[in-house]
C-alpha atoms as a PDB file:
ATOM      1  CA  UNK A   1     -46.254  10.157  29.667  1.00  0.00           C
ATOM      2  CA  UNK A   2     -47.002   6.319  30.101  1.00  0.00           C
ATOM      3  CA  UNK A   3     -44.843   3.360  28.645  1.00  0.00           C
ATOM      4  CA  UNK A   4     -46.032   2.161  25.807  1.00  0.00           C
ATOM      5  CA  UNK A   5     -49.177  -0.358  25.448  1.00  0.00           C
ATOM      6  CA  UNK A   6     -48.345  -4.183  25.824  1.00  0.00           C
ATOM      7  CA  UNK A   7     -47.682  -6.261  23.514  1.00  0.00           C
ATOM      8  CA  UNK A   8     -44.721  -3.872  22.053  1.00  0.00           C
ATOM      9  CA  UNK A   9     -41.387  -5.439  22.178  1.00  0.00           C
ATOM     10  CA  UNK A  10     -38.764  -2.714  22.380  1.00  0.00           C
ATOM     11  CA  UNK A  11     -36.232  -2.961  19.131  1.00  0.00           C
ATOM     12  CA  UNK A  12     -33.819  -1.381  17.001  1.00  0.00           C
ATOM     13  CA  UNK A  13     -36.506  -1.529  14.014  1.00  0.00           C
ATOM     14  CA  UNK A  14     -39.120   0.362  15.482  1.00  0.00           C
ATOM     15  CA  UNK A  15     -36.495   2.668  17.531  1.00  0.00           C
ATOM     16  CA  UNK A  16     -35.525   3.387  13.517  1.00  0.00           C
ATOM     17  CA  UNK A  17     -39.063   3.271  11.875  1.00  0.00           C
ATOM     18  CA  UNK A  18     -40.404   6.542  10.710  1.00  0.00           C
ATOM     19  CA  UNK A  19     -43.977   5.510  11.824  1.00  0.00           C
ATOM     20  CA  UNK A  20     -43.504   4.986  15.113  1.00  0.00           C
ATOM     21  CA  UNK A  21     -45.513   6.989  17.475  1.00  0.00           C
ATOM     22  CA  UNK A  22     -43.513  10.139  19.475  1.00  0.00           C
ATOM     23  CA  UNK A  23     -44.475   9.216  22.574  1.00  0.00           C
ATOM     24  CA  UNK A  24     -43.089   5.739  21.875  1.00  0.00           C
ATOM     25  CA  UNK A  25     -40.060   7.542  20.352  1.00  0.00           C
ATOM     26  CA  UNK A  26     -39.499   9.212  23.934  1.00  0.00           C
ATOM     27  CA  UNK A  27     -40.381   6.224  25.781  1.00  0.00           C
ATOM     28  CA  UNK A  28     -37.345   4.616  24.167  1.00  0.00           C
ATOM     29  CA  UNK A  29     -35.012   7.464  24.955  1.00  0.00           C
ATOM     30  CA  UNK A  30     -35.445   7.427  28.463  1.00  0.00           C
ATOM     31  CA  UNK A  31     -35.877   3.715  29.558  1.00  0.00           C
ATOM     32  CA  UNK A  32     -34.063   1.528  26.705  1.00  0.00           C
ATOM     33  CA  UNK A  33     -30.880   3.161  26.533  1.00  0.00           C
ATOM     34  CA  UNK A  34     -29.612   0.493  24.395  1.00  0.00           C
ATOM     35  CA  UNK A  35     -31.594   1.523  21.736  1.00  0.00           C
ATOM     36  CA  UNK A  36     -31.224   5.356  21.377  1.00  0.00           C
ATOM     37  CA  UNK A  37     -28.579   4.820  18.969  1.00  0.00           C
ATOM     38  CA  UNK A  38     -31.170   3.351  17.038  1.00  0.00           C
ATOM     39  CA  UNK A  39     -33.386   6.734  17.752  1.00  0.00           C
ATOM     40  CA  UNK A  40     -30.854   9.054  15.592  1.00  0.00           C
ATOM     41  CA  UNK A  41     -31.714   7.221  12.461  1.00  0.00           C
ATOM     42  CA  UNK A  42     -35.441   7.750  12.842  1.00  0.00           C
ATOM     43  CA  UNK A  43     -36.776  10.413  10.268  1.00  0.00           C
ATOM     44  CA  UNK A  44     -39.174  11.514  12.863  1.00  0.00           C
ATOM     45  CA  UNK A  45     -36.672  12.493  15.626  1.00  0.00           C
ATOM     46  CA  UNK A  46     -36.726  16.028  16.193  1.00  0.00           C
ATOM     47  CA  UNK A  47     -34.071  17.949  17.538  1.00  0.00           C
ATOM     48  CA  UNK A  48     -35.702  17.698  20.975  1.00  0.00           C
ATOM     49  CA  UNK A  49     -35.376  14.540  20.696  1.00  0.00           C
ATOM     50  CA  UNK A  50     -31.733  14.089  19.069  1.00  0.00           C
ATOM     51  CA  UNK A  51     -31.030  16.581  22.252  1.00  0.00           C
ATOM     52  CA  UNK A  52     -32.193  14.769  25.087  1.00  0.00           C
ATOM     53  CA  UNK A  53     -30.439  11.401  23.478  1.00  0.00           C
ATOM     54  CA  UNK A  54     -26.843  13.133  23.135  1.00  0.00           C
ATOM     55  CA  UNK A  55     -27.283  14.317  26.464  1.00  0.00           C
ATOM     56  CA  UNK A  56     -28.130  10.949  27.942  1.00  0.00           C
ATOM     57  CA  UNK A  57     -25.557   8.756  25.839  1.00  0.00           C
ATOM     58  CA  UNK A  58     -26.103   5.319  25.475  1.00  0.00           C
ATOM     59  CA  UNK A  59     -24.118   2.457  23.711  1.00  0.00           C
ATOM     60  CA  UNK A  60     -22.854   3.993  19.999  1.00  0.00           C
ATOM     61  CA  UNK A  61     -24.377   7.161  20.762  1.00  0.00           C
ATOM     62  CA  UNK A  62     -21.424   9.578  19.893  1.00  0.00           C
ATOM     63  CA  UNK A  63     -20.796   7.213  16.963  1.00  0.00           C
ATOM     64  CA  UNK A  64     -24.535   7.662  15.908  1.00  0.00           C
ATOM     65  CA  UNK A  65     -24.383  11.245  16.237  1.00  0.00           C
ATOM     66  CA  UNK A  66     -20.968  11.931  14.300  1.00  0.00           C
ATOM     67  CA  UNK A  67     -22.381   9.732  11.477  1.00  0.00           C
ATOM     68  CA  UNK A  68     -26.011  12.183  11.254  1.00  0.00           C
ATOM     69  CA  UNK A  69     -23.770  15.307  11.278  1.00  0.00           C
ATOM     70  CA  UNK A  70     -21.666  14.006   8.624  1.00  0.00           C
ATOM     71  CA  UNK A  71     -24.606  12.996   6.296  1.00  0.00           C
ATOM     72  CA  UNK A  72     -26.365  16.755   7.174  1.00  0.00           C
ATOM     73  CA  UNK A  73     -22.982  18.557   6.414  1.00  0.00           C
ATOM     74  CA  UNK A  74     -19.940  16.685   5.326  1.00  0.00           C
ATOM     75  CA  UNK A  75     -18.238  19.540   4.406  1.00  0.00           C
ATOM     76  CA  UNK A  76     -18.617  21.536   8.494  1.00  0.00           C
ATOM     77  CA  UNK A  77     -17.716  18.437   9.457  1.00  0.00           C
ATOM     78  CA  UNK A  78     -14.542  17.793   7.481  1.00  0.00           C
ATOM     79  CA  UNK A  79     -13.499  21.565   8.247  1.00  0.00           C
ATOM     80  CA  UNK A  80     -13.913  20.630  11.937  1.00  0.00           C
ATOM     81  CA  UNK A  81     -10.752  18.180  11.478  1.00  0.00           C
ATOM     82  CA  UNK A  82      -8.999  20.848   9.214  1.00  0.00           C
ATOM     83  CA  UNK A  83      -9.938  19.474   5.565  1.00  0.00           C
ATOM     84  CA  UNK A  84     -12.325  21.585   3.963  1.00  0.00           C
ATOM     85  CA  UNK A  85     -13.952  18.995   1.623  1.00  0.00           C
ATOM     86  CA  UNK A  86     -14.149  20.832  -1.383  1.00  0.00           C
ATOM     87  CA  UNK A  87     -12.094  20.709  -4.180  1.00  0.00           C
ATOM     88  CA  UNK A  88     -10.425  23.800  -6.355  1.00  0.00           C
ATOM     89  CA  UNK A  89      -8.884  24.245  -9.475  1.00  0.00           C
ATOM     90  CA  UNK A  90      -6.284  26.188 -10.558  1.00  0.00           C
ATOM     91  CA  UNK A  91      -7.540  29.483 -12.631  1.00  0.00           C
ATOM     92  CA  UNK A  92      -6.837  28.963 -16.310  1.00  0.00           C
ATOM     93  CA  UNK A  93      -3.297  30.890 -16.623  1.00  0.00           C
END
């Protein structure tokens, strides 16, 4: 896979923009890895993707990471720190 085409400046917005091409996507992930935080909040990352950026880490990675599980599942995630997230009520006596 090649770099990227000149004149393309390397950015949070088109790390984040949902029509950005894959390959540029990937490009990103392995040589900017100031910007793969920025990767997680793309709609078009695929769990290939989200892999290979946990596993390589990068500046607010974790952070980006915890906040995409959360949004997916807040309730797993809540359970994970022993709340379940979900509320019950009492049955009628």
């Amino acid at each position: 896979m090649r770099p990227p085409r000149p004149p393309i400046e390397l950015t949070p917005l088109l790390a984040c923009d949902g029509t950005t091409d894959m390959a540029i996507l990937w490009h990103i992930a392995r040589q900017a890895p100031e910007l793969r935080r920025w990767l997680i909040a793309n709609p078009r990352a695929d769990a290939t993707l989200l892999e290979y950026v946990a596993q390589a880490g990068g500046p607010g990675v974790t952070e980006g990471l915890e906040v995409l599980l959360t949004s997916i599942d807040p309730v797993g995630t809540d359970a994970a720190h022993g709340a379940t997230g979900r509320v019950h009520a009492e049955a009628p006596r």
